[in-house]
C-alpha atoms as a PDB file:
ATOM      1  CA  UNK A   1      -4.010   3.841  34.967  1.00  0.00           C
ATOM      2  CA  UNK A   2      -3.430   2.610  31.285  1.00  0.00           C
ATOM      3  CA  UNK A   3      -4.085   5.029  28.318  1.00  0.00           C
ATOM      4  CA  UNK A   4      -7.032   3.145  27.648  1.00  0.00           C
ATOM      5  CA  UNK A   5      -8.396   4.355  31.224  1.00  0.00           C
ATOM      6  CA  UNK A   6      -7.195   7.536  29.837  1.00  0.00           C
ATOM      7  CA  UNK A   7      -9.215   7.874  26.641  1.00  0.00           C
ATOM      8  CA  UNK A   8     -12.425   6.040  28.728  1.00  0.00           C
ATOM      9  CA  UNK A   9     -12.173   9.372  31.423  1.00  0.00           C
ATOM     10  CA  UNK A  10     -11.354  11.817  28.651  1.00  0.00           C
ATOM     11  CA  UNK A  11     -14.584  10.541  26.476  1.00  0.00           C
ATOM     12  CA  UNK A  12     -16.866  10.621  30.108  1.00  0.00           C
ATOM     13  CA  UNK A  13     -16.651  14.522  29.602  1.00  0.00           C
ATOM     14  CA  UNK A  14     -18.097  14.757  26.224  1.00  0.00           C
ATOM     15  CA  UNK A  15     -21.821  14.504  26.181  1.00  0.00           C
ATOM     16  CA  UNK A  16     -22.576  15.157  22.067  1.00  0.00           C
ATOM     17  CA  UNK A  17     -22.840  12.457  20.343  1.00  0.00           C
ATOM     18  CA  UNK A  18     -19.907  12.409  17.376  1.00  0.00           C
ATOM     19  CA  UNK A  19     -19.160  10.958  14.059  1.00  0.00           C
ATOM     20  CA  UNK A  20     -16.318   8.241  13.612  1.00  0.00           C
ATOM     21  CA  UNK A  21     -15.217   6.726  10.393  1.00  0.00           C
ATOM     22  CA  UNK A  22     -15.371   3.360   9.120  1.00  0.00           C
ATOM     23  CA  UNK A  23     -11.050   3.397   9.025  1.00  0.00           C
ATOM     24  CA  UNK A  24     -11.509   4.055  12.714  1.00  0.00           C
ATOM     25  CA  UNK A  25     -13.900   1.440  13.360  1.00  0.00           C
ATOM     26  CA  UNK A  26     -11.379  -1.305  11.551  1.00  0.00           C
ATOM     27  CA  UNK A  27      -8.104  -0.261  13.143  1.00  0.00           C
ATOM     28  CA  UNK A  28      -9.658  -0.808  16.085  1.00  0.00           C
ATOM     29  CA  UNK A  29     -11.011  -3.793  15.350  1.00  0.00           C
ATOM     30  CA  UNK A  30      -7.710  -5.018  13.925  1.00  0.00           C
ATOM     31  CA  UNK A  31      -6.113  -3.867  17.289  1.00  0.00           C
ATOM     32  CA  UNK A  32      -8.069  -5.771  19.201  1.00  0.00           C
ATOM     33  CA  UNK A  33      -9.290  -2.917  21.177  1.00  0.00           C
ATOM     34  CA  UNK A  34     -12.952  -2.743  23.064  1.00  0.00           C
ATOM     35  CA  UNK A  35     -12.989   0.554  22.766  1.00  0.00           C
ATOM     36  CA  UNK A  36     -15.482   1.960  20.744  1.00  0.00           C
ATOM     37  CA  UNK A  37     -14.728   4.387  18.154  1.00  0.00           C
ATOM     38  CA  UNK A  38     -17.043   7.309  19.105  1.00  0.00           C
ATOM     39  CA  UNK A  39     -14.855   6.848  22.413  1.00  0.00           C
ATOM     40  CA  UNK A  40     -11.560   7.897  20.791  1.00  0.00           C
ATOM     41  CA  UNK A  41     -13.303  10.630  19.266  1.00  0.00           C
ATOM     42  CA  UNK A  42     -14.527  11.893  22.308  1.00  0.00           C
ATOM     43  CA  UNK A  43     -11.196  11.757  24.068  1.00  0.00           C
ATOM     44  CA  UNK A  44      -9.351  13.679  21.222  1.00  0.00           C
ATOM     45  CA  UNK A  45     -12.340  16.149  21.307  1.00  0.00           C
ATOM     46  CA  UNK A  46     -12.268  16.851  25.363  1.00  0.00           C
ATOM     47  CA  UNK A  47      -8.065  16.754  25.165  1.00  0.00           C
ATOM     48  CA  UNK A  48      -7.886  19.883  22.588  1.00  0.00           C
ATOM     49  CA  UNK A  49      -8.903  22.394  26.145  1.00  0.00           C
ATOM     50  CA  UNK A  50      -6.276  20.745  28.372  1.00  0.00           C
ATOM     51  CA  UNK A  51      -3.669  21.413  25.594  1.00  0.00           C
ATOM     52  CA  UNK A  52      -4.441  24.348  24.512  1.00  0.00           C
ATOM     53  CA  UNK A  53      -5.000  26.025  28.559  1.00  0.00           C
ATOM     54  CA  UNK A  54      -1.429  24.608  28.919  1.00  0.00           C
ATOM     55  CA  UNK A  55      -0.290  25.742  25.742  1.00  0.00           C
ATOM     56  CA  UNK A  56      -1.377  29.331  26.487  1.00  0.00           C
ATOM     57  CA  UNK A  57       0.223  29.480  30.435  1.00  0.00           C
ATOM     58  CA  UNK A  58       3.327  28.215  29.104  1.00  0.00           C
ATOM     59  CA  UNK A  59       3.153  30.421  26.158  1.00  0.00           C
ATOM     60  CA  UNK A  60       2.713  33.323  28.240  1.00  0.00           C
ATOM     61  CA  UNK A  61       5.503  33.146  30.161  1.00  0.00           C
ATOM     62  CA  UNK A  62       7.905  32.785  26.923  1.00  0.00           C
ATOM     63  CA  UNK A  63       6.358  35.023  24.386  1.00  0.00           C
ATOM     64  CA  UNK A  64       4.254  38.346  25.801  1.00  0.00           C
ATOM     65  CA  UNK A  65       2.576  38.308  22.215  1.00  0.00           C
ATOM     66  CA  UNK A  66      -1.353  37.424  22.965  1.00  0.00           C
ATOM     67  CA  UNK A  67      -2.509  36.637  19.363  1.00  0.00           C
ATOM     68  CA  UNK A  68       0.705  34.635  18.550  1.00  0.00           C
ATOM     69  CA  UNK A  69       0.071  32.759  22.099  1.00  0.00           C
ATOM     70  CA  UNK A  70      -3.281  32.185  21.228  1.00  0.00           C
ATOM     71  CA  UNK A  71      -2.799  30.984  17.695  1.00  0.00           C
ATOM     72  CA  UNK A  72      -0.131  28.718  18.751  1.00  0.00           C
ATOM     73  CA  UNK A  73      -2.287  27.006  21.382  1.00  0.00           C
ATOM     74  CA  UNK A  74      -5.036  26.864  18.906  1.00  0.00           C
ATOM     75  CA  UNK A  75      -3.270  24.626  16.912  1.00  0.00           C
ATOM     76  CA  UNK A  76      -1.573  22.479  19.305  1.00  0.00           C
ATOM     77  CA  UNK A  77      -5.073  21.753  20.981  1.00  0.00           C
ATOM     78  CA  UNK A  78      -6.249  20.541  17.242  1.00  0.00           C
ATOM     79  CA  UNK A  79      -2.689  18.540  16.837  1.00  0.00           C
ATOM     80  CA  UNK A  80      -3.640  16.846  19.860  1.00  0.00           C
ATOM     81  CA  UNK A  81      -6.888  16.557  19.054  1.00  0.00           C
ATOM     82  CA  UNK A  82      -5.836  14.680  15.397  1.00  0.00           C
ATOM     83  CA  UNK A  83      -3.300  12.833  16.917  1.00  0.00           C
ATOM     84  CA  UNK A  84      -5.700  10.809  18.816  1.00  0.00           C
ATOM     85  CA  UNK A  85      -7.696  10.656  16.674  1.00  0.00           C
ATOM     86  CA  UNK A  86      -5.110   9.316  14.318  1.00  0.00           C
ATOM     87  CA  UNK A  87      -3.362   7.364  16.270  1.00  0.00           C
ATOM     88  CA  UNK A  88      -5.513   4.104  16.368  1.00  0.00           C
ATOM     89  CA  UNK A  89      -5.318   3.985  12.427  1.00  0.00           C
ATOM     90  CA  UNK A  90      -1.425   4.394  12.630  1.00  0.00           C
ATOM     91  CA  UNK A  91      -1.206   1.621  15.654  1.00  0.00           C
ATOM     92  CA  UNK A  92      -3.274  -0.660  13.329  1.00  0.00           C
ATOM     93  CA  UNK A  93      -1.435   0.393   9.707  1.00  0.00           C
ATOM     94  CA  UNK A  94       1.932  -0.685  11.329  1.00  0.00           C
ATOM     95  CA  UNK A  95       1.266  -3.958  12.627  1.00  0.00           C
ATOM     96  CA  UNK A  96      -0.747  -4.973   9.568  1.00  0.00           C
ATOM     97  CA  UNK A  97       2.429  -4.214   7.504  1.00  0.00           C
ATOM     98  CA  UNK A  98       4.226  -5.956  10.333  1.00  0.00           C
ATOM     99  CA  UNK A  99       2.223  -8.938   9.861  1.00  0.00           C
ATOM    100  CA  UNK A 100       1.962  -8.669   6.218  1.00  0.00           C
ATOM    101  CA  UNK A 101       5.302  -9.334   6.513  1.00  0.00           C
ATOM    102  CA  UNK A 102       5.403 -12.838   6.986  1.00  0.00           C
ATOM    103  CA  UNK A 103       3.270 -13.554   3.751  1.00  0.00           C
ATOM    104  CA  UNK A 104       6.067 -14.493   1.726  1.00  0.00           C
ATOM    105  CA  UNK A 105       7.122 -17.454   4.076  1.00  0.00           C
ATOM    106  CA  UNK A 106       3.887 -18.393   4.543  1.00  0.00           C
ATOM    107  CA  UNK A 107       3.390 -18.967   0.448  1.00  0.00           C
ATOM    108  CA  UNK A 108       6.743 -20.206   0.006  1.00  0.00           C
ATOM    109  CA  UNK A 109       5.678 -23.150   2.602  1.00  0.00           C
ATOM    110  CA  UNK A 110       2.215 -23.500   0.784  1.00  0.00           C
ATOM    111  CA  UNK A 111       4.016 -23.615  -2.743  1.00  0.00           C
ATOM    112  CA  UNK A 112       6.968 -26.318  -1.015  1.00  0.00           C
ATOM    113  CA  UNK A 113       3.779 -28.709   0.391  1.00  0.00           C
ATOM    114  CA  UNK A 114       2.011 -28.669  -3.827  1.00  0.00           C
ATOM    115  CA  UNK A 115       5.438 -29.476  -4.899  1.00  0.00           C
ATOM    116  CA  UNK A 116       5.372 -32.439  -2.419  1.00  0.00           C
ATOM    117  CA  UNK A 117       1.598 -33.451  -2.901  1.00  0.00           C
ATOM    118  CA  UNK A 118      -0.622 -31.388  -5.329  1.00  0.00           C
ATOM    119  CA  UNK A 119      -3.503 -30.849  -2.412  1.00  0.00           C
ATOM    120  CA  UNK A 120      -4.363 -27.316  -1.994  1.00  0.00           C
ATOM    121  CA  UNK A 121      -6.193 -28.452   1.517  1.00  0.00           C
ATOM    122  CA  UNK A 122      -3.172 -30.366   3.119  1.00  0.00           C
ATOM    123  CA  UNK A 123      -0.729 -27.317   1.637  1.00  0.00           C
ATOM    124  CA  UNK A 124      -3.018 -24.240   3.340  1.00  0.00           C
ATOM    125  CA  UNK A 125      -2.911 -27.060   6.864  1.00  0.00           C
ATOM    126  CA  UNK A 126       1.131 -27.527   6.190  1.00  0.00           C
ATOM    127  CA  UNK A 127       1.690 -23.801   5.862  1.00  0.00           C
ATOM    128  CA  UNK A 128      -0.638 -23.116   8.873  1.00  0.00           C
ATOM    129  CA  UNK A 129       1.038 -25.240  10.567  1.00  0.00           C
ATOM    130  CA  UNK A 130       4.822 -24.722  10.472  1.00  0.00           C
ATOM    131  CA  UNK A 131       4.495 -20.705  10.639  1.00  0.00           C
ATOM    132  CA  UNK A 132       3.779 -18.262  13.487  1.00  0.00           C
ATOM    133  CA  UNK A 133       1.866 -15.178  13.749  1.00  0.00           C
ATOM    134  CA  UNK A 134      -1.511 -13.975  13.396  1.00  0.00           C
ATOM    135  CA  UNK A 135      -1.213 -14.907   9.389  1.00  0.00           C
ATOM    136  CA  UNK A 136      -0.575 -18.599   9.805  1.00  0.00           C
ATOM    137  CA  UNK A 137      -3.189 -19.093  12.555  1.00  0.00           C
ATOM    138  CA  UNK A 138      -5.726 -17.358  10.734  1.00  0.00           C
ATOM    139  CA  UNK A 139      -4.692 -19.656   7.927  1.00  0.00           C
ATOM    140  CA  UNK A 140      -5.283 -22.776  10.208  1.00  0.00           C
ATOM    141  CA  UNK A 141      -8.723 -21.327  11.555  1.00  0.00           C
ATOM    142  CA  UNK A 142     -10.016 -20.989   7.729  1.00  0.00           C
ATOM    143  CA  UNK A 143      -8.413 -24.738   7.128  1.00  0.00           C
ATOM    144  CA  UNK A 144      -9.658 -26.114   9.772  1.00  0.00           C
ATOM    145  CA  UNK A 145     -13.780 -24.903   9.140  1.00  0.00           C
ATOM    146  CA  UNK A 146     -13.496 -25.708   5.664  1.00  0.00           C
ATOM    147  CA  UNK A 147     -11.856 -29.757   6.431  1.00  0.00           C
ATOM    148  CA  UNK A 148     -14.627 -32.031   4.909  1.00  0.00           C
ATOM    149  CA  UNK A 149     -15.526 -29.870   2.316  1.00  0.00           C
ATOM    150  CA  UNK A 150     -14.625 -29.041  -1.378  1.00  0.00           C
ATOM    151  CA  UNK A 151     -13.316 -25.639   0.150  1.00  0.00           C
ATOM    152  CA  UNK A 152      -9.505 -25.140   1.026  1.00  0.00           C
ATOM    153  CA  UNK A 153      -9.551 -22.528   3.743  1.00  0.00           C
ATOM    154  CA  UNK A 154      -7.661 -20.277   0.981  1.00  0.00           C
ATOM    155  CA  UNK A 155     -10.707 -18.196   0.086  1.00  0.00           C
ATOM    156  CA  UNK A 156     -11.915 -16.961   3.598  1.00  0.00           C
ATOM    157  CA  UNK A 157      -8.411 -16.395   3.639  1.00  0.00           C
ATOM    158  CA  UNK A 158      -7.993 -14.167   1.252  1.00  0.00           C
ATOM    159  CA  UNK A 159     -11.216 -12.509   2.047  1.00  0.00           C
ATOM    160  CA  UNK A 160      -9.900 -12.036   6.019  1.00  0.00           C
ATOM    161  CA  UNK A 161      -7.079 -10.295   5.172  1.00  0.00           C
ATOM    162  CA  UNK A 162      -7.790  -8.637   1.964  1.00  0.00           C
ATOM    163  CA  UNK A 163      -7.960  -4.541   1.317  1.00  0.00           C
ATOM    164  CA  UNK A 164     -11.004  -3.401   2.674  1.00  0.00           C
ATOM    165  CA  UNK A 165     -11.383  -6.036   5.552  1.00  0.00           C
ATOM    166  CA  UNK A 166     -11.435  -5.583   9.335  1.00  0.00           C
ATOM    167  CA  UNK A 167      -7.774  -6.877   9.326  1.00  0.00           C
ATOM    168  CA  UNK A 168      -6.735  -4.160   6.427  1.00  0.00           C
ATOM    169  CA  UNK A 169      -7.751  -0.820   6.889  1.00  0.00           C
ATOM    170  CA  UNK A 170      -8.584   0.045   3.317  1.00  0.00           C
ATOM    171  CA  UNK A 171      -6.322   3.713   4.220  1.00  0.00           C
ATOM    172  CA  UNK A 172      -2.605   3.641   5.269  1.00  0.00           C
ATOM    173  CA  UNK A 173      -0.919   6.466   6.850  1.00  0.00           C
END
């Protein structure tokens, strides 16, 4: 059973329809994941009375003190609650700026190809094509629709992975 499987059972036991956010919806989207947004909320939502039932028994049996027992599981049902929550937008926040990364060598190659032949088109194709990662392919992708035309692939580039995007969630951690 994955922790996808996981969040998909959690979510099955939460009827009421929720509200996500739009930084959910993109981290997940940058992720890759098919899971819907309103399903991590659900999960985090049905995991708060798992933690906070175990919280409590556990609690119990170290500290005889019911409002301090209660409190305590109170808040680690909403901590696990927000983490899940959460954690989709920090999953997608770090590989972003671990992909984000590799813009440097990416324009360094684009600036060596205009030094070598003042094209934009064949520099965005020569950059694409000598790096590695999601940057450089997407590079390639937007080079490749655009061959033929006045465009360089440099624009939808920008656009792709510009604040705001489904790539960038416009938050960070």
């Amino acid at each position: 059973m994955t922790l996808v499987d996981v969040v998909r059972a959690l979510a099955r036991a939460c009827p009421k329809d929720v509200e996500t956010s739009g930084e959910l919806d993109r981290a997940l989207g940058f992720l890759g994941s098919d899971l819907a947004a309103e399903t991590v909320v659900r999960a985090g939502y049905v995991a708060f009375l798992p933690t906070a039932v175990a919280l409590i028994a556990v609690g119990l049996l170290a500290v005889p003190s019911w409002p301090l027992v209660v409190a305590a599981a109170l808040a680690g049902g909403a901590g696990v609650t927000h983490a899940v929550h959460r954690t989709p937008v920090v999953l997608a926040t770090l590989e972003r700026t671990r992909t984000l990364g590799s813009v440097t060598g990416l324009v360094g190659r684009v600036v060596l190809r205009m030094r070598i032949e003042p094209t934009v088109e064949r520099a965005a194709t020569f950059a694409a094509r000598t790096g590695d990662g999601a940057l450089a392919e997407s590079l390639g992708d937007h080079a490749r629709r655009t061959a033929g035309t006045p465009e360089t692939g440099l624009d939808g580039f920008a656009t792709e992975w510009g604040s705001g995007s489904r790539r960038c969630p416009e938050r960070s951690v």
